[in-house]
C-alpha atoms as a PDB file:
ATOM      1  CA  UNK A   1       0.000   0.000   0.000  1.00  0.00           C
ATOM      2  CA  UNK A   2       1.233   3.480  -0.710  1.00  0.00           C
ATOM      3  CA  UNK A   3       1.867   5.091   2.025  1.00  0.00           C
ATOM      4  CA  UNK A   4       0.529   9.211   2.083  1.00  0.00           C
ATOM      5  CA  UNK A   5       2.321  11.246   4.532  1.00  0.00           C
ATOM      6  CA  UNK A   6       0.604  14.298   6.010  1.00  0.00           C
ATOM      7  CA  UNK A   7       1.900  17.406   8.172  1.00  0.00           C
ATOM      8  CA  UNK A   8      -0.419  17.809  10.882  1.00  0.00           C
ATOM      9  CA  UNK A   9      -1.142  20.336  13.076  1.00  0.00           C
ATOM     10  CA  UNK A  10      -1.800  19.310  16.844  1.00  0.00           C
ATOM     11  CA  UNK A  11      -3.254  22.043  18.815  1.00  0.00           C
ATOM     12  CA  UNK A  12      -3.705  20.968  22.814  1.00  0.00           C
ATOM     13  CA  UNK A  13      -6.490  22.620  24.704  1.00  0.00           C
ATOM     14  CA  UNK A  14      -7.316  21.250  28.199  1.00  0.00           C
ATOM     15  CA  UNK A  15      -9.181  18.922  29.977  1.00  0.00           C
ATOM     16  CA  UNK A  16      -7.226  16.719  27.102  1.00  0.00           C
ATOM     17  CA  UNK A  17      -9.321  17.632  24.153  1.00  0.00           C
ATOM     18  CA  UNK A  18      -6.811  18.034  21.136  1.00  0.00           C
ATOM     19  CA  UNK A  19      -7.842  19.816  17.395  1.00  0.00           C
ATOM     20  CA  UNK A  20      -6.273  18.020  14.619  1.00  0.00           C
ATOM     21  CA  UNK A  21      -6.223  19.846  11.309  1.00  0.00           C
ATOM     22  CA  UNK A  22      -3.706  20.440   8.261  1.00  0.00           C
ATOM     23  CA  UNK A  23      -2.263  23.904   8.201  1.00  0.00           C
ATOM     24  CA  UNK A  24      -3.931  26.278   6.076  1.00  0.00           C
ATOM     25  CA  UNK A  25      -1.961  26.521   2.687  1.00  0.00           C
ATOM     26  CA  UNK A  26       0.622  29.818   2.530  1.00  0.00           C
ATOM     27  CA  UNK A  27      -0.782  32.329   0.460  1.00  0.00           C
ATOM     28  CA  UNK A  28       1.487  33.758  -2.505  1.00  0.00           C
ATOM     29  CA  UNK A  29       2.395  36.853  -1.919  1.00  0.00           C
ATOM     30  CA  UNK A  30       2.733  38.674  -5.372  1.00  0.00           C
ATOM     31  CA  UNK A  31       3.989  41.946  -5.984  1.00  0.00           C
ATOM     32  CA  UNK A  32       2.629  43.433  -9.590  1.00  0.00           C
ATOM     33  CA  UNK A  33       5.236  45.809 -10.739  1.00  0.00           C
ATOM     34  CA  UNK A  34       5.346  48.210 -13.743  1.00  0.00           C
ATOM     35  CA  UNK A  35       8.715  49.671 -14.561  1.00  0.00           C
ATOM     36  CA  UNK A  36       9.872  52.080 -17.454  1.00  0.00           C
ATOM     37  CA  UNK A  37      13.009  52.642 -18.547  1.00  0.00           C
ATOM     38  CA  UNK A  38      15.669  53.265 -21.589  1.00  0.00           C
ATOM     39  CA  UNK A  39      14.135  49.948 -23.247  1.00  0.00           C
ATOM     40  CA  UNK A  40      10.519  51.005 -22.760  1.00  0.00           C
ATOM     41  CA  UNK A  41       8.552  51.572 -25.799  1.00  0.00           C
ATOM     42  CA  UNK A  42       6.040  53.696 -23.493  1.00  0.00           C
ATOM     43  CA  UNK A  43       7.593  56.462 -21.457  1.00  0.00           C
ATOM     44  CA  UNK A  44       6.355  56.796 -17.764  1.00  0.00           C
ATOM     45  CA  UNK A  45       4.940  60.084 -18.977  1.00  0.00           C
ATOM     46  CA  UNK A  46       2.866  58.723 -21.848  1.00  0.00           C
ATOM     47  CA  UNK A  47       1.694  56.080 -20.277  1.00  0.00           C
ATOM     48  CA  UNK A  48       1.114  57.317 -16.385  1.00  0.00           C
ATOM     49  CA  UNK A  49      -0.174  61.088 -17.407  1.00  0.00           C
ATOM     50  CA  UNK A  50      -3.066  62.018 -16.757  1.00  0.00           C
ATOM     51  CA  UNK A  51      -4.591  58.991 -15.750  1.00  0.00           C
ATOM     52  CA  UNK A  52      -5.320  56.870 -12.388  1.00  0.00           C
ATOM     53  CA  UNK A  53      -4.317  53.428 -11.611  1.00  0.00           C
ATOM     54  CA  UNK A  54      -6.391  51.342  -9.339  1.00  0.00           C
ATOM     55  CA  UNK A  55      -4.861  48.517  -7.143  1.00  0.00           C
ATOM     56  CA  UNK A  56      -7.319  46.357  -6.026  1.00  0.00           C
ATOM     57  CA  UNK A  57      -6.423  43.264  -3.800  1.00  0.00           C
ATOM     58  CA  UNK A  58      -7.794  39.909  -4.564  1.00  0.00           C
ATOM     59  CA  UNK A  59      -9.759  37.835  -1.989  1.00  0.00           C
ATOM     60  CA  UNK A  60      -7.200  36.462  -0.668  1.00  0.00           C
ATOM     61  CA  UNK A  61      -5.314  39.307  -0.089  1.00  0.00           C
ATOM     62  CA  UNK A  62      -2.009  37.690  -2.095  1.00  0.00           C
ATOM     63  CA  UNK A  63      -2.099  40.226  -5.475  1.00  0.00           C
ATOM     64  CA  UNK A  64      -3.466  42.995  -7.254  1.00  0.00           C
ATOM     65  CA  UNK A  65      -5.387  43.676  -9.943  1.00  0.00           C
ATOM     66  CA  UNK A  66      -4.994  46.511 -11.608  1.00  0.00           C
ATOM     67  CA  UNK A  67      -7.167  49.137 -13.727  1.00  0.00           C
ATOM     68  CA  UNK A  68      -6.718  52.131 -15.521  1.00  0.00           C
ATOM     69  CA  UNK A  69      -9.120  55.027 -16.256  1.00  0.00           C
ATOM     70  CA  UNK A  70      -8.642  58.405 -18.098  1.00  0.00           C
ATOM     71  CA  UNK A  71      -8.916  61.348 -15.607  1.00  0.00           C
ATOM     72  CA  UNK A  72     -11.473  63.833 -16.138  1.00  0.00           C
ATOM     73  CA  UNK A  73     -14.061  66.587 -14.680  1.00  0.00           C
ATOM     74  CA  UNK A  74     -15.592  63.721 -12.073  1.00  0.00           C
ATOM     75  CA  UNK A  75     -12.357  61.587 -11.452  1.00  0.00           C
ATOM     76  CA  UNK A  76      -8.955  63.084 -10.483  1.00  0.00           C
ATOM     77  CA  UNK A  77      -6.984  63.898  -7.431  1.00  0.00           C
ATOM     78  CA  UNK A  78      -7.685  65.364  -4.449  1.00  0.00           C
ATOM     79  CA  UNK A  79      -7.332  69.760  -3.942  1.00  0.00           C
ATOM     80  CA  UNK A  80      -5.160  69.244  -0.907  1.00  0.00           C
ATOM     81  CA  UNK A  81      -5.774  72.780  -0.051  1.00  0.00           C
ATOM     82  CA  UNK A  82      -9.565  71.734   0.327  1.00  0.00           C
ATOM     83  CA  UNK A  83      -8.816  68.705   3.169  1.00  0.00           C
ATOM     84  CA  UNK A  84      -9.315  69.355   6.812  1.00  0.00           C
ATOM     85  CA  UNK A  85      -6.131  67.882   8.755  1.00  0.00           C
ATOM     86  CA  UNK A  86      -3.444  68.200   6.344  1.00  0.00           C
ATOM     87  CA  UNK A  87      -0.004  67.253   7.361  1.00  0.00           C
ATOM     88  CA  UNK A  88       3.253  68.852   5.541  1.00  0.00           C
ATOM     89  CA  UNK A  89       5.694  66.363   5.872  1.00  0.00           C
ATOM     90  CA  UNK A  90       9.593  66.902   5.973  1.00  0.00           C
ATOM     91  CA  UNK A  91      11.098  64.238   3.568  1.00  0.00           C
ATOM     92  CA  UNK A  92      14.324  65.884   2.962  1.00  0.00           C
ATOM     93  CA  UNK A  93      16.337  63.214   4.664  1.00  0.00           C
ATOM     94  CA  UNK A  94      14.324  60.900   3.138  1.00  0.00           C
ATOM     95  CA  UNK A  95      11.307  59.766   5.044  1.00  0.00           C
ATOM     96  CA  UNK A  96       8.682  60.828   7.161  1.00  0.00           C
ATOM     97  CA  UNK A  97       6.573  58.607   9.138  1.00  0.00           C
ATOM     98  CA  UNK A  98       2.481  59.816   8.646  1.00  0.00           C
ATOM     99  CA  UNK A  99      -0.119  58.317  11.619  1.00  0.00           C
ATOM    100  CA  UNK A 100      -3.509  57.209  10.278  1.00  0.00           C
ATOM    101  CA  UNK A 101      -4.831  58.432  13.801  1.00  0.00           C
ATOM    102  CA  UNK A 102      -7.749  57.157  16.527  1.00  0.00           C
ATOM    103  CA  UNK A 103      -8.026  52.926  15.713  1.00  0.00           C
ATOM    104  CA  UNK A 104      -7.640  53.322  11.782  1.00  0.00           C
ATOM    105  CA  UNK A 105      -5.606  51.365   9.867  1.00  0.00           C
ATOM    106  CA  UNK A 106      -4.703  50.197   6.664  1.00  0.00           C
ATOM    107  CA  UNK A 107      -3.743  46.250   5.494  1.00  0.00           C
ATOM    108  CA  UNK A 108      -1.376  45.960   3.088  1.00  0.00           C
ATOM    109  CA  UNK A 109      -1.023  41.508   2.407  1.00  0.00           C
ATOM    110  CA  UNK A 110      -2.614  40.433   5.594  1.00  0.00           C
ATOM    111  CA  UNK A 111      -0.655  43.610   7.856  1.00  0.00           C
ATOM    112  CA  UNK A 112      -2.779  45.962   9.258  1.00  0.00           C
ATOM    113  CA  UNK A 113      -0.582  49.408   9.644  1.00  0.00           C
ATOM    114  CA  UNK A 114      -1.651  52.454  11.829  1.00  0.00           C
ATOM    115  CA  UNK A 115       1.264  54.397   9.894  1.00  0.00           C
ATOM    116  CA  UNK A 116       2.532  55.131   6.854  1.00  0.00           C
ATOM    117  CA  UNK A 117       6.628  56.122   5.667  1.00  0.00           C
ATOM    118  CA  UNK A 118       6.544  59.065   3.038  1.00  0.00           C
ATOM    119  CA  UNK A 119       9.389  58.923   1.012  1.00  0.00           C
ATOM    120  CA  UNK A 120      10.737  62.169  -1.252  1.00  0.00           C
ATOM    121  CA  UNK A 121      11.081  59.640  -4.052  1.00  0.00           C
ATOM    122  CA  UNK A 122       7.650  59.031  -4.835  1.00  0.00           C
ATOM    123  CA  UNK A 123       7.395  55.882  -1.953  1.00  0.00           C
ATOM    124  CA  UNK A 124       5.358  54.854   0.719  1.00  0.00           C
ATOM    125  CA  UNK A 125       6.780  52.094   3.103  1.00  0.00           C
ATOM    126  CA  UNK A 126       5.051  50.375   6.023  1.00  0.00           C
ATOM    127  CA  UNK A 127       6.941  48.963   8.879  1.00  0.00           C
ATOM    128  CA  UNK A 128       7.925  49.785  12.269  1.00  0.00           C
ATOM    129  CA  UNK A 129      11.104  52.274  10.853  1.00  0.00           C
ATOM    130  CA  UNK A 130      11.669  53.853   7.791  1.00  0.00           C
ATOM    131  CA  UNK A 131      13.477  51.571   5.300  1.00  0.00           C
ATOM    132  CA  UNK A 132      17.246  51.931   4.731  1.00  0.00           C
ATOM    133  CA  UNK A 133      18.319  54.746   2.142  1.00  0.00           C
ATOM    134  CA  UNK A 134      19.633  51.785  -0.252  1.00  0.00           C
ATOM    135  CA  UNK A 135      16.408  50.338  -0.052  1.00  0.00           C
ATOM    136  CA  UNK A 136      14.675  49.364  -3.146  1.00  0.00           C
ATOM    137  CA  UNK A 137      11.170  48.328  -4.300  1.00  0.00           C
ATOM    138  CA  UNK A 138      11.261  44.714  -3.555  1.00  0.00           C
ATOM    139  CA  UNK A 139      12.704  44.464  -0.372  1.00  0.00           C
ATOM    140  CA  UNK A 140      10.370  47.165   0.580  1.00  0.00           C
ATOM    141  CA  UNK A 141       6.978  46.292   1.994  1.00  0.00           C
ATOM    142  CA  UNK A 142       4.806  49.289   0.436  1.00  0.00           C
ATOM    143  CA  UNK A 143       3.105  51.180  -2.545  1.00  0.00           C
ATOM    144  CA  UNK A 144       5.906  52.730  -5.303  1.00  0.00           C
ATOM    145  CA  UNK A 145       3.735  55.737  -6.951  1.00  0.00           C
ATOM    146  CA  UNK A 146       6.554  57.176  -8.738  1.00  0.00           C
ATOM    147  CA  UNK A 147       9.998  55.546  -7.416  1.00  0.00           C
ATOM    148  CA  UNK A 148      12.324  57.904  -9.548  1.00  0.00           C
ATOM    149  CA  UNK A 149      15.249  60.235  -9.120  1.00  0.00           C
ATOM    150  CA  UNK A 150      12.970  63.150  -8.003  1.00  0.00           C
ATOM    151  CA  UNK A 151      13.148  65.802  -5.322  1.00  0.00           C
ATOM    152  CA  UNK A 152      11.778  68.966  -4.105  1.00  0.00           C
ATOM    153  CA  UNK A 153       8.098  70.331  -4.243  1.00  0.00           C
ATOM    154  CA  UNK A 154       5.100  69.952  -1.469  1.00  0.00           C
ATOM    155  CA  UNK A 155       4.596  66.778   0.133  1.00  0.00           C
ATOM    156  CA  UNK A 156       1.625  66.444   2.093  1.00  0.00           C
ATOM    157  CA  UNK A 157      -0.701  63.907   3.615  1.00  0.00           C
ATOM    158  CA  UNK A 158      -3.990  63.858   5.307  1.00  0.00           C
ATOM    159  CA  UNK A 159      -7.465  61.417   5.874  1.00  0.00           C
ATOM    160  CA  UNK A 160     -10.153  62.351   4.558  1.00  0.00           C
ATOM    161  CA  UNK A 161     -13.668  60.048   4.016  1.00  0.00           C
ATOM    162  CA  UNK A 162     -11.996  57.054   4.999  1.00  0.00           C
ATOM    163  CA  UNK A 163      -9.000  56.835   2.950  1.00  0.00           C
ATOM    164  CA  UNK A 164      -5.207  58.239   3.526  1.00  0.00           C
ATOM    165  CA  UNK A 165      -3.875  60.680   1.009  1.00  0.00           C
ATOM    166  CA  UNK A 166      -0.113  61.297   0.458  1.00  0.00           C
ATOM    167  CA  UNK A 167       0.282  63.943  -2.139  1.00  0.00           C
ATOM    168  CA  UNK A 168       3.914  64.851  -3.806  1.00  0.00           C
ATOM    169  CA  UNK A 169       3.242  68.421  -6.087  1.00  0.00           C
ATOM    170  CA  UNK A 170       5.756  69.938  -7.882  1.00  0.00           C
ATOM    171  CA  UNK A 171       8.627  67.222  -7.311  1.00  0.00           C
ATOM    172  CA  UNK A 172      11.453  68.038  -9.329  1.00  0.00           C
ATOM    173  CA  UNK A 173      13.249  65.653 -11.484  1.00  0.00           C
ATOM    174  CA  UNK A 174      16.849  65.178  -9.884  1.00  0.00           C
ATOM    175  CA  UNK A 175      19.141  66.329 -12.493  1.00  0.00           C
ATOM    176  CA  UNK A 176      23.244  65.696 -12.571  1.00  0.00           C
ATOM    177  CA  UNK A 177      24.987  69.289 -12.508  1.00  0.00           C
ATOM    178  CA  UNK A 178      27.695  68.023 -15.492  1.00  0.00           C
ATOM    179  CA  UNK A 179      24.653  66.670 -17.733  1.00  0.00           C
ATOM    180  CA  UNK A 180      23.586  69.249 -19.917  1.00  0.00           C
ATOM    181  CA  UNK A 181      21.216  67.417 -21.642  1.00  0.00           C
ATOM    182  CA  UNK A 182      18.918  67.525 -18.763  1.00  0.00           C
ATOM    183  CA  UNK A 183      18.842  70.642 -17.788  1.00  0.00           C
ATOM    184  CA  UNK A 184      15.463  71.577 -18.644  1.00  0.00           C
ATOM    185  CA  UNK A 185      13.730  69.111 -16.391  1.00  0.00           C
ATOM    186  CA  UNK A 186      10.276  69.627 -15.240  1.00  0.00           C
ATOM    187  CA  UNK A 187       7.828  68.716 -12.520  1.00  0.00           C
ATOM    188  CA  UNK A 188       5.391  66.267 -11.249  1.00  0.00           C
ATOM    189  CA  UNK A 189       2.508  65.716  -9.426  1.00  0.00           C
ATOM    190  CA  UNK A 190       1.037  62.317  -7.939  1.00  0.00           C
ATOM    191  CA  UNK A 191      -1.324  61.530  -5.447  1.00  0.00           C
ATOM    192  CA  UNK A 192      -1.750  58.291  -3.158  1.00  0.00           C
ATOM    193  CA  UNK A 193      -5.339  57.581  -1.852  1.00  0.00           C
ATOM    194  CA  UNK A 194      -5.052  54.318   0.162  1.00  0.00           C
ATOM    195  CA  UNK A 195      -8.897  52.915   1.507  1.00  0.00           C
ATOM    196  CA  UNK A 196      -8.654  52.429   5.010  1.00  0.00           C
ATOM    197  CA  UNK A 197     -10.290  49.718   6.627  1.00  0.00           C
ATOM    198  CA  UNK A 198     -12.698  51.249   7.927  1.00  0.00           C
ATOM    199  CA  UNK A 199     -13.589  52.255   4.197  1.00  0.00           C
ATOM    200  CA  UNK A 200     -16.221  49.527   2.637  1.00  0.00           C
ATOM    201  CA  UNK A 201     -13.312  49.585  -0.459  1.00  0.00           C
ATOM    202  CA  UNK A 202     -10.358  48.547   2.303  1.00  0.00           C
ATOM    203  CA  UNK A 203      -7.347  47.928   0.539  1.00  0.00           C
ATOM    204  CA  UNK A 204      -7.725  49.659  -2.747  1.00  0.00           C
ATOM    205  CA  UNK A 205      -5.263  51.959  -3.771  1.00  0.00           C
ATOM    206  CA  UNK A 206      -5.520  54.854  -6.024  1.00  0.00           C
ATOM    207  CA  UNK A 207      -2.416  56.747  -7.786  1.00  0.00           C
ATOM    208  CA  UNK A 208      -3.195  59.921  -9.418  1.00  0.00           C
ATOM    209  CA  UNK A 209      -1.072  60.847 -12.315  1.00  0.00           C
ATOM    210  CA  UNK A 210      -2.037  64.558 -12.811  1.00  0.00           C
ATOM    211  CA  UNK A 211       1.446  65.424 -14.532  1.00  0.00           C
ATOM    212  CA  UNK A 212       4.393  63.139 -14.984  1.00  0.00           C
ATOM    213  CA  UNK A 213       7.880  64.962 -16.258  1.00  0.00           C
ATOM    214  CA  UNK A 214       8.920  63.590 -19.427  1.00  0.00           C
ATOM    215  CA  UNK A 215      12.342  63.904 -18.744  1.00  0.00           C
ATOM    216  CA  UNK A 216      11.784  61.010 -15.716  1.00  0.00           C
ATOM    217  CA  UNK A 217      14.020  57.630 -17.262  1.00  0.00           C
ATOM    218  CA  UNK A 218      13.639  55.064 -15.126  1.00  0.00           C
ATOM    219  CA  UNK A 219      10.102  54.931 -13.106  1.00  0.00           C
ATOM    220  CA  UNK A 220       8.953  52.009 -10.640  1.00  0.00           C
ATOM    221  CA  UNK A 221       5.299  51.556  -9.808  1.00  0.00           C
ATOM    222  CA  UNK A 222       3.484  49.258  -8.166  1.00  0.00           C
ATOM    223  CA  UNK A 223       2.748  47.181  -4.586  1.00  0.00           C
ATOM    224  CA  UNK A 224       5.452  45.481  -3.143  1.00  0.00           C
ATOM    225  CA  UNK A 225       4.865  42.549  -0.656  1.00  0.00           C
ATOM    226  CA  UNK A 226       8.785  43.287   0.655  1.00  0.00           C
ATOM    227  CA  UNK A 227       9.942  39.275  -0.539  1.00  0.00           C
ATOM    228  CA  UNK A 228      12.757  39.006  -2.971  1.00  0.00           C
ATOM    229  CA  UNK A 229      11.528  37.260  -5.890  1.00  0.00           C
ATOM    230  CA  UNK A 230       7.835  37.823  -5.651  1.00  0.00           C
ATOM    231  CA  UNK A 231       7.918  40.748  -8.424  1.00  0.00           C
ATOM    232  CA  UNK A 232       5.443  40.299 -11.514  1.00  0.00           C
ATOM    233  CA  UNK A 233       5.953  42.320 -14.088  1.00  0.00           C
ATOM    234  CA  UNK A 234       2.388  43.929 -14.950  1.00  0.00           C
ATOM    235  CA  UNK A 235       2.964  45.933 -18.013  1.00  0.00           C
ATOM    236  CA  UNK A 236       1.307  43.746 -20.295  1.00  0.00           C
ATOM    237  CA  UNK A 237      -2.094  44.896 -21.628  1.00  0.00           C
ATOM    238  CA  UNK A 238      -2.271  47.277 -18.786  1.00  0.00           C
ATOM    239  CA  UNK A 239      -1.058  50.709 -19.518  1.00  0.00           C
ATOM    240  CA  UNK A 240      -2.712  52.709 -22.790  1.00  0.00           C
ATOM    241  CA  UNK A 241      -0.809  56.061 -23.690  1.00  0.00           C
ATOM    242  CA  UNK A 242      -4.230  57.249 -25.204  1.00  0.00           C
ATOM    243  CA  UNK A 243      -5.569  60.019 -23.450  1.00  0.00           C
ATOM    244  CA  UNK A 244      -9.186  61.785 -23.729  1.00  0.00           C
ATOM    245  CA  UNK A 245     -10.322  62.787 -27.096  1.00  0.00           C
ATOM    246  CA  UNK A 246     -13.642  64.182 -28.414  1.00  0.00           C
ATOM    247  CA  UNK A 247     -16.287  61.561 -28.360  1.00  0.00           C
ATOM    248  CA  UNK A 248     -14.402  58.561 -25.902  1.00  0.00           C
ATOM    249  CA  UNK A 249     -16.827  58.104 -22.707  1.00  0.00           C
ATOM    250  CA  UNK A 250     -15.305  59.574 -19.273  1.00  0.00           C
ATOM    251  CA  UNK A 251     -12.687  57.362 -18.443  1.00  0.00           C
ATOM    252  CA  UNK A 252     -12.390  55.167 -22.013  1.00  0.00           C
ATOM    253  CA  UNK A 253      -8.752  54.367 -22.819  1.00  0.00           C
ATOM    254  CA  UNK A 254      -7.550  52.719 -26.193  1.00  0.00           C
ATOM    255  CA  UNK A 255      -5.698  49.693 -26.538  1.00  0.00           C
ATOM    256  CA  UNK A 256      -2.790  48.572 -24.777  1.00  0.00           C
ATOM    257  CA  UNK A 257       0.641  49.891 -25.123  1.00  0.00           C
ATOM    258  CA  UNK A 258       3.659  48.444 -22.760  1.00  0.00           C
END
């Protein structure tokens, strides 16, 4: 006879009553990634201007899926200046750690976090400290909205109707001093709106792409679950360059690009 082996799980309670059970399977923890660079046939500013991208996780909480809409009249970011409670965060060194505040929280693969990390270059970590300088996207548990050589601008964050906001305005592309070719970098402005959980959408992430500066080369975005190995690249049929033209619906984008 063949002989089946099993791990079990033996759980002792008292009064000698024991649970048997198997252990409940690990859940992959994907990271979907989009990244743009020399090789790209889309630039981050074609494809991530003026649009949104939606990360929403799956049931089990293991990956995203992820959707893109046009922004418009009705869908765009946040007027910061508008929000009750805003923050200005100091991310000159690098990071700046941003409280959700009273019992909210936000779960990120199974975590629930009562704080976010801001990060200068367009990151948001979670964690009990900031992550190290030399830190990159996949050994970072967090959100990459616009991981990229930028500096500068407004950074702000607030809650507002049940979701965290982290908004970067103005960040300037970093430029070398001895590369003339880059001289005439511009700006950008992004937006994070993360669904608490109190939020009946818990979990969903928003990144608002008002303005993206074309002169940005290599760009990282995405959710990271923090584990070496568990990045999926999620450029495919994704990302459309199209943007809003007379007589496309609110939101319609064309085709798919990267």
């Amino acid at each position: 006879m063949k002989q089946i082996s099993l791990t079990l799980v033996v759980v002792t309670l008292f009064a000698g009553i024991t649970i048997v059970g198997c252990p409940p399977p690990e859940v992959k923890k994907e990271s979907p990634t989009l990244t743009f660079d020399a090789t790209s046939e889309t630039s981050a500013a074609e494809a991530l201007g003026g649009h949104v991208l939606s990360f929403t996780p799956t049931e089990d909480g293991g990956t995203f899926t992820i959707d893109q809409e046009v922004l418009s009249d009705t869908l765009g970011p946040l007027d910061m200046t508008t929000v009750e409670g805003v923050e200005t965060l100091d991310v000159a060194d690098g990071y700046d750690e941003f409280a959700f505040g009273g019992d909210e929280t936000f779960t990120l693969y199974g975590e629930a976090y009562a704080s976010v990390w801001v990060g200068g270059n367009g990151t948001l970590a979670f964690g009990e400290a900031a992550p190290a300088a030399d830190a990159t996207h996949e050994d970072t548990v967090g959100i990459s909205a616009l991981r990229a050589e930028i500096e500068g601008g407004v950074v702000t964050a607030a809650v507002d109707s049940g979701s965290f906001i982290v908004d970067w305005a103005g960040v300037t592309t970093v430029v070398p001093a001895d590369d003339a070719t880059k001289q005439d970098a511009g700006t950008s402005n992004v937006q994070v709106q993360g669904a608490l959980d109190s939020n009946d959408a818990a979990g969903v992430i928003d990144i608002f792409y008002e303005v993206v500066d074309p002169s940005l080369e290599t760009v990282t975005v995405g959710v990271s679950s923090g584990v070496a190995g568990n990045i999926v690249d999620a450029t495919d049929e994704t990302l459309s360059a199209e943007t809003e033209t007379e007589g496309e619906t609110e939101g319609e984008t064309e085709g798919a690009t990267e």
